[in-house]
Protein backbone atom coordinates (compact mmCIF):
# COMPACT_ATOMS: atom_id res chain seq x y z
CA UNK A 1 0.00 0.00 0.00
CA UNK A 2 1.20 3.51 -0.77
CA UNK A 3 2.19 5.51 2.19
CA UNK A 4 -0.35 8.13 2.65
CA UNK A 5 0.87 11.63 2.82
CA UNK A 6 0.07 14.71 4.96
CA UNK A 7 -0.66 16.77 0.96
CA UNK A 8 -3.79 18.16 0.59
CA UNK A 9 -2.83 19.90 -2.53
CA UNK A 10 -5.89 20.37 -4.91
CA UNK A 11 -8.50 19.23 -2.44
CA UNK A 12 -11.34 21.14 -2.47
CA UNK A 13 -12.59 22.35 1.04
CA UNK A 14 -15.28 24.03 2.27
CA UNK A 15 -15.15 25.49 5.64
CA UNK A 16 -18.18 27.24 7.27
CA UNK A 17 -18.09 30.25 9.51
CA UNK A 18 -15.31 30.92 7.75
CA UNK A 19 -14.66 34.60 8.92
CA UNK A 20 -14.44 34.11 12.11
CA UNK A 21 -11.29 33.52 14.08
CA UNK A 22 -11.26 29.50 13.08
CA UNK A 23 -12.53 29.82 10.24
CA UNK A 24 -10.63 32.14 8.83
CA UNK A 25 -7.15 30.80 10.11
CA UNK A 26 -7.53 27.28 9.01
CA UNK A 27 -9.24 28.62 5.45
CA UNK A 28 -5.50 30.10 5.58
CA UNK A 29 -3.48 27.08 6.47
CA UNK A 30 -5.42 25.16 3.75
CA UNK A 31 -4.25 27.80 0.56
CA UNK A 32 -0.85 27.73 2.09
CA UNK A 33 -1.08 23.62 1.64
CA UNK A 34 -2.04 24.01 -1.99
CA UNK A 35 -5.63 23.28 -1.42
CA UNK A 36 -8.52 24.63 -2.94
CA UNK A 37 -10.93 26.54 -0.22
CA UNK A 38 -14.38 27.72 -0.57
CA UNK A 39 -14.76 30.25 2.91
CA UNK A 40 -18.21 29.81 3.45
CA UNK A 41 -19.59 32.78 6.18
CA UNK A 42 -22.88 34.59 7.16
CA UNK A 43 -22.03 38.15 7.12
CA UNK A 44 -23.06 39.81 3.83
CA UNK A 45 -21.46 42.90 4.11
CA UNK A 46 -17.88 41.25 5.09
CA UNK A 47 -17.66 39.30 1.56
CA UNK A 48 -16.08 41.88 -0.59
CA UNK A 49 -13.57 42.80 2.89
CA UNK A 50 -12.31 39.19 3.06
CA UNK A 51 -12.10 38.57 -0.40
CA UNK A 52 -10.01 41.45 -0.58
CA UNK A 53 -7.79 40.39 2.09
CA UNK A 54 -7.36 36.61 0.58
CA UNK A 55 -6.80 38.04 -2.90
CA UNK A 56 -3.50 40.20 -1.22
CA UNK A 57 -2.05 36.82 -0.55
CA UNK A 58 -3.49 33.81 -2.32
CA UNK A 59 -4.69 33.05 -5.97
CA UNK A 60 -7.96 34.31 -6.65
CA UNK A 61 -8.43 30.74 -8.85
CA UNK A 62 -7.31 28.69 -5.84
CA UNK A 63 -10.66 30.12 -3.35
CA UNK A 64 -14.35 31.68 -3.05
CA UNK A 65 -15.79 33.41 -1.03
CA UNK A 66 -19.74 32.90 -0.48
CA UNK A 67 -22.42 33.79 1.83
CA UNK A 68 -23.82 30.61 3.98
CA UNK A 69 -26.75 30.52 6.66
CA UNK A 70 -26.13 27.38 7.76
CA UNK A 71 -29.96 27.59 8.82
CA UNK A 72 -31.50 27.65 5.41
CA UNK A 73 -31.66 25.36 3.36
CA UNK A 74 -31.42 27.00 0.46
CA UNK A 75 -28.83 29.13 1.34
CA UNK A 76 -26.46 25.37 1.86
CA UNK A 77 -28.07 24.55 -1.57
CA UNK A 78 -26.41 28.14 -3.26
CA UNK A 79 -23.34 27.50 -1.20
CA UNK A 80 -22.82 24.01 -2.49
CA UNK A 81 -23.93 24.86 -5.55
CA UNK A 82 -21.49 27.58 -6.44
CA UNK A 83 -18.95 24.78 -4.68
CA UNK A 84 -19.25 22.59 -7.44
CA UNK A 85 -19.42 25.16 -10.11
CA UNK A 86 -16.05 26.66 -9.33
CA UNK A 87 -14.28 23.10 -8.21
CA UNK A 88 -16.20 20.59 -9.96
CA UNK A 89 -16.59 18.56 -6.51
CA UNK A 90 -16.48 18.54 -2.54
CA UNK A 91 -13.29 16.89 -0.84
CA UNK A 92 -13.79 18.00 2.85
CA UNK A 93 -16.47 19.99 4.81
CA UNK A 94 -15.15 21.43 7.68
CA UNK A 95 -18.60 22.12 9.61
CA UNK A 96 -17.44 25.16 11.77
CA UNK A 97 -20.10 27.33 11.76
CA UNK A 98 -20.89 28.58 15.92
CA UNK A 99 -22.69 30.58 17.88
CA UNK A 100 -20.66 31.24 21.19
CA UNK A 101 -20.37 33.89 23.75
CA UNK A 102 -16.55 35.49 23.46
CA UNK A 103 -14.97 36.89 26.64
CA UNK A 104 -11.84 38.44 24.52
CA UNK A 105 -12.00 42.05 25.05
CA UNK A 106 -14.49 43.00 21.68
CA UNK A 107 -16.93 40.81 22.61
CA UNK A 108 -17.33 40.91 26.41
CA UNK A 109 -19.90 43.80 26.70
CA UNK A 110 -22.01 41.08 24.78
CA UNK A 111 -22.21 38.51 27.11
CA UNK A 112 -25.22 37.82 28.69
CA UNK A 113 -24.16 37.89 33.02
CA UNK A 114 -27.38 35.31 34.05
CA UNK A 115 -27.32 32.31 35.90
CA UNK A 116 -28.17 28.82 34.17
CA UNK A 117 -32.27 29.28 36.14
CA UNK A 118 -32.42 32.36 34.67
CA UNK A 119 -30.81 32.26 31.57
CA UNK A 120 -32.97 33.37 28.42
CA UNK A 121 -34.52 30.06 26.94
CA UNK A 122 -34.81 32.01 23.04
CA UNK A 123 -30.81 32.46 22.89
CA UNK A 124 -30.87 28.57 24.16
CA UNK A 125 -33.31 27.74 21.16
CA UNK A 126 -30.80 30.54 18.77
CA UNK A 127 -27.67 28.37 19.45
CA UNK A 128 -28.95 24.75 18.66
CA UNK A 129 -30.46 26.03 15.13
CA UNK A 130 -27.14 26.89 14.41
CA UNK A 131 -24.74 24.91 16.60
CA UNK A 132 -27.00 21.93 15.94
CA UNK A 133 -28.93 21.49 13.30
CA UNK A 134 -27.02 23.98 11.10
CA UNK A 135 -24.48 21.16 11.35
CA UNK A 136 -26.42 18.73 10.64
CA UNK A 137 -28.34 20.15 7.50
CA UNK A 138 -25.14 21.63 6.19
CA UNK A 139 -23.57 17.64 6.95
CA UNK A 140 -26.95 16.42 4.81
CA UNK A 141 -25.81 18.55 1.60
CA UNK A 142 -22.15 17.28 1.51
CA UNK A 143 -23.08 14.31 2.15
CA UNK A 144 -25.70 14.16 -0.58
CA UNK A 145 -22.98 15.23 -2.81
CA UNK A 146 -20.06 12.88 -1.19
CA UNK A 147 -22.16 9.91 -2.01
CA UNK A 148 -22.44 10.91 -5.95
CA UNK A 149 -18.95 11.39 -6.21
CA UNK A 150 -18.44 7.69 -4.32
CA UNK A 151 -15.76 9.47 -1.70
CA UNK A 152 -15.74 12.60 1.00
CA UNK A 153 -14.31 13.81 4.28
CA UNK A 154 -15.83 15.62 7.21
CA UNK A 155 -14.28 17.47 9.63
CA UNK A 156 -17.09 18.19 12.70
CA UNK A 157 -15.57 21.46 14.68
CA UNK A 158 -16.31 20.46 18.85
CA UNK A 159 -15.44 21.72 21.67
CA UNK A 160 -13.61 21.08 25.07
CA UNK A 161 -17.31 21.88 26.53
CA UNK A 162 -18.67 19.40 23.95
CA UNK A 163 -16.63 16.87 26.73
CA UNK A 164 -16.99 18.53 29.87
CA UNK A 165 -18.39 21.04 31.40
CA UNK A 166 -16.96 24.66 32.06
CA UNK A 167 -14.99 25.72 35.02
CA UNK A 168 -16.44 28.47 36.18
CA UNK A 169 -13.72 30.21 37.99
CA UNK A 170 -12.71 30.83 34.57
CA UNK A 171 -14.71 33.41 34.05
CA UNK A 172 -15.04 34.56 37.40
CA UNK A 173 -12.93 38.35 37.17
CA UNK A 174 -14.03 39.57 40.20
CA UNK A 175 -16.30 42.07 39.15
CA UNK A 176 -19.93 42.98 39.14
CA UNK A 177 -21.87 41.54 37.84
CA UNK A 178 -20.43 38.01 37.79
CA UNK A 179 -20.37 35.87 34.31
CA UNK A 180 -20.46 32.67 33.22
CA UNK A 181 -19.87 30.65 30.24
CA UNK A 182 -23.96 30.05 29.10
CA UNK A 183 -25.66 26.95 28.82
CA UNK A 184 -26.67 27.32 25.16
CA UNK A 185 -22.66 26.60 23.66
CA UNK A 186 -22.52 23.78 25.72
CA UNK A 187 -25.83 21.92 24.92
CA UNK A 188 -25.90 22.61 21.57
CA UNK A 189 -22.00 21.20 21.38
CA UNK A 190 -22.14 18.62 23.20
CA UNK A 191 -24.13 16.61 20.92
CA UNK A 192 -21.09 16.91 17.96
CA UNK A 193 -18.73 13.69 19.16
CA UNK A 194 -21.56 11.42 18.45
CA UNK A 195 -23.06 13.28 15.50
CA UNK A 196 -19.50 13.04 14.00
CA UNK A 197 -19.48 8.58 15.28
CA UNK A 198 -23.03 9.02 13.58
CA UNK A 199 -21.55 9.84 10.12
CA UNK A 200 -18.75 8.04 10.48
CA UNK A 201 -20.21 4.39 11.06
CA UNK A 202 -23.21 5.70 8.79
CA UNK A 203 -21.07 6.20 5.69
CA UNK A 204 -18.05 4.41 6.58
CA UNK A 205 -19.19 1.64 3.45
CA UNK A 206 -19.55 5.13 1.54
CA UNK A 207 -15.58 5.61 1.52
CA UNK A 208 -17.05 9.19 3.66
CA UNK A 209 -15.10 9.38 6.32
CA UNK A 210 -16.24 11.88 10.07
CA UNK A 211 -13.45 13.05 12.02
CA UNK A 212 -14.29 16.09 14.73
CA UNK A 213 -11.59 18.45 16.71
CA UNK A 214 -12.47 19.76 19.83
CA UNK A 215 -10.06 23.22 20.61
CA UNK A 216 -10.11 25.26 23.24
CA UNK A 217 -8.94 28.45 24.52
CA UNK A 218 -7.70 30.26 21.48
CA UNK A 219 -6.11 33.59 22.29
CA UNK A 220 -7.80 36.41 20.79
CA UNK A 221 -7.08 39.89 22.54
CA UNK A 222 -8.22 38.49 26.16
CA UNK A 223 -7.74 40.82 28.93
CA UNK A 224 -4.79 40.36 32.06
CA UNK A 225 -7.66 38.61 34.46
CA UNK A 226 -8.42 36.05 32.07
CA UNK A 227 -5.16 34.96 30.99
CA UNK A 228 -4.24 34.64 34.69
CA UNK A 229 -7.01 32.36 35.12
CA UNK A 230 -6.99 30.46 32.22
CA UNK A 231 -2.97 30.05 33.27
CA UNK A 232 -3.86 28.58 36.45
CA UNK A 233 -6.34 26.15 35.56
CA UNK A 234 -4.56 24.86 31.99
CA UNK A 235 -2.07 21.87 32.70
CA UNK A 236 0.17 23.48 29.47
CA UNK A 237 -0.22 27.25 31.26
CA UNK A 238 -1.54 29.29 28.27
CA UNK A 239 -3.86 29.89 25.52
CA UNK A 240 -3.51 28.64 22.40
CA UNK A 241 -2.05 30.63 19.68
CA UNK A 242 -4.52 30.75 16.45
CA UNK A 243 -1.88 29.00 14.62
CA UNK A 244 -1.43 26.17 16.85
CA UNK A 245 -5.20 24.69 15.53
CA UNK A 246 -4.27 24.39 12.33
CA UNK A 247 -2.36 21.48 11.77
CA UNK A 248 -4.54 19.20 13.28
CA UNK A 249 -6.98 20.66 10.76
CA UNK A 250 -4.84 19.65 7.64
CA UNK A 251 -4.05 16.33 8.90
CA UNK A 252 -7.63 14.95 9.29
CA UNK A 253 -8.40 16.41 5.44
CA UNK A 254 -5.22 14.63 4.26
CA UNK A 255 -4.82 11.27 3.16
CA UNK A 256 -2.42 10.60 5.69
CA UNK A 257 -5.43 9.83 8.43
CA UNK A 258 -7.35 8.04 6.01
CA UNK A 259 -7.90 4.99 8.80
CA UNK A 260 -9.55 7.31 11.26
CA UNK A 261 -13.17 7.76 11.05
CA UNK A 262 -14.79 8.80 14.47
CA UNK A 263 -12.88 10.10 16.41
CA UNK A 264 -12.41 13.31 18.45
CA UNK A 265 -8.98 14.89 18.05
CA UNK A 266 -8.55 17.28 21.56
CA UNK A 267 -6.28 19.96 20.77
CA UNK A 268 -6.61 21.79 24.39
CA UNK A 269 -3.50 22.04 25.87
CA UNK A 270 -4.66 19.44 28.37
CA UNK A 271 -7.75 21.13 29.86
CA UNK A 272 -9.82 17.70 29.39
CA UNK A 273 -6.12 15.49 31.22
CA UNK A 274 -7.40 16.52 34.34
């Protein structure tokens, strides 16, 4: 048998919520491999911005930028559609697409400081369309298409809360009033490492193989307070750095993990170890 290589020159990718801070760095790490990357994002008025900025470094052939709502339908439909018209098929889906409440320093005035019994059940119900069954209907068109090409590759994004739950203390600043990491990330993540065994003993016959990574703690701008938490409570004593997440992202699309199907790949600095 042929070794299998790390390469994922010419595959074609598609990687939703793809401007955000995951998204948008492994979208990166994928051109620089030689692949071919559709960044997939809802934000209309950011598509001209970040084509801009990919067209300053990469090959305008080589990518393409589109607008996704992972919650309708025929939004995946357009999204897949232009996909196929640019690439001619679907390699990988990287199904990243999130809602999740951001304690770096531009998006902490946004979280919502309420306890789990009085947390609002209608941002609960906003987080599993997306988190959940975006995922799962945006899994339903690549898979649709996998299966008529006879081979595909998914790559689920978790989460360290998709395994446990938070620590608290984390986000415990000492300040008025008091936050905590919501309920509505962690329900509607938890259910990924058994959608992602789902699809991958589903399809395994398919030659579609379901991998999922599960980061945590990406540095993005945090303030003092946090990082001195986070430092205490993380086994490897920091964040990680953006560019730490990728390679496990370009492993699972290449050929060289083509016996794993299933599995969870923790890249957290050993927050789950203890």
């Amino acid at each position: 048998m042929a070794q299998n290589t790390l390469s994922v020159k010419d595959k074609v990718v598609l990687v939703t919520g793809a401007f955000g801070l995951i998204g948008k760095e492994v979208c990166r790490s994928y051109l620089q491999h030689q692949a071919k990357v559709v960044l997939a994002g809802h934000n209309p008025g950011q598509l001209a911005a970040i084509k801009a900025e990919f067209e300053a470094d990469f090959n305008p052939e080589h990518f393409l930028v589109c607008e996704l709502d992972v919650t309708n339908r025929e939004s995946i439909a357009c999204s897949m559609a232009a996909t196929l018209s640019k690439f001619g098929q679907l390699d990988v889906l990287v199904n990243n697409a999130a809602i999740d409440a951001k304690f770096d320093k531009a998006h902490k005035d946004k979280i919502i400081s309420s306890r789990f019994e009085d947390y609002p059940i209608e941002v609960v119900r906003q987080s599993v369309e997306v988190n959940l069954i975006g995922a799962v209907q945006v899994a339903q068109a690549a898979c649709r298409q996998m299966l008529k090409q006879g081979f595909g590759n998914i790559i689920n994004v978790a989460s360290s809360y998709s395994l446990i739950s938070p620590n608290q203390q984390l986000y415990d600043f000492g300040e008025e009033p008091v936050t905590f990491k919501p309920v509505d990330y962690v329900v509607s993540k938890s259910f990924m490492p058994n959608f992602t065994r789902y699809l991958a003993t589903f399809y395994a016959k398919d030659n579609i193989r379901c991998n999922a990574i599960a980061p945590h703690g990406i540095f993005n701008d945090h303030d003092e307070k946090f990082l001195e938490n986070f430092a205490k409570l993380s086994p490897i004593g920091r964040m990680c750095d953006k560019s730490e997440i990728c390679g496990p992202f370009v492993f699972l699309a290449s050929d060289a993990s083509s016996y794993m199907t299933g599995s969870v790949l923790v890249v957290d600095g050993g927050w789950t170890a203890w």
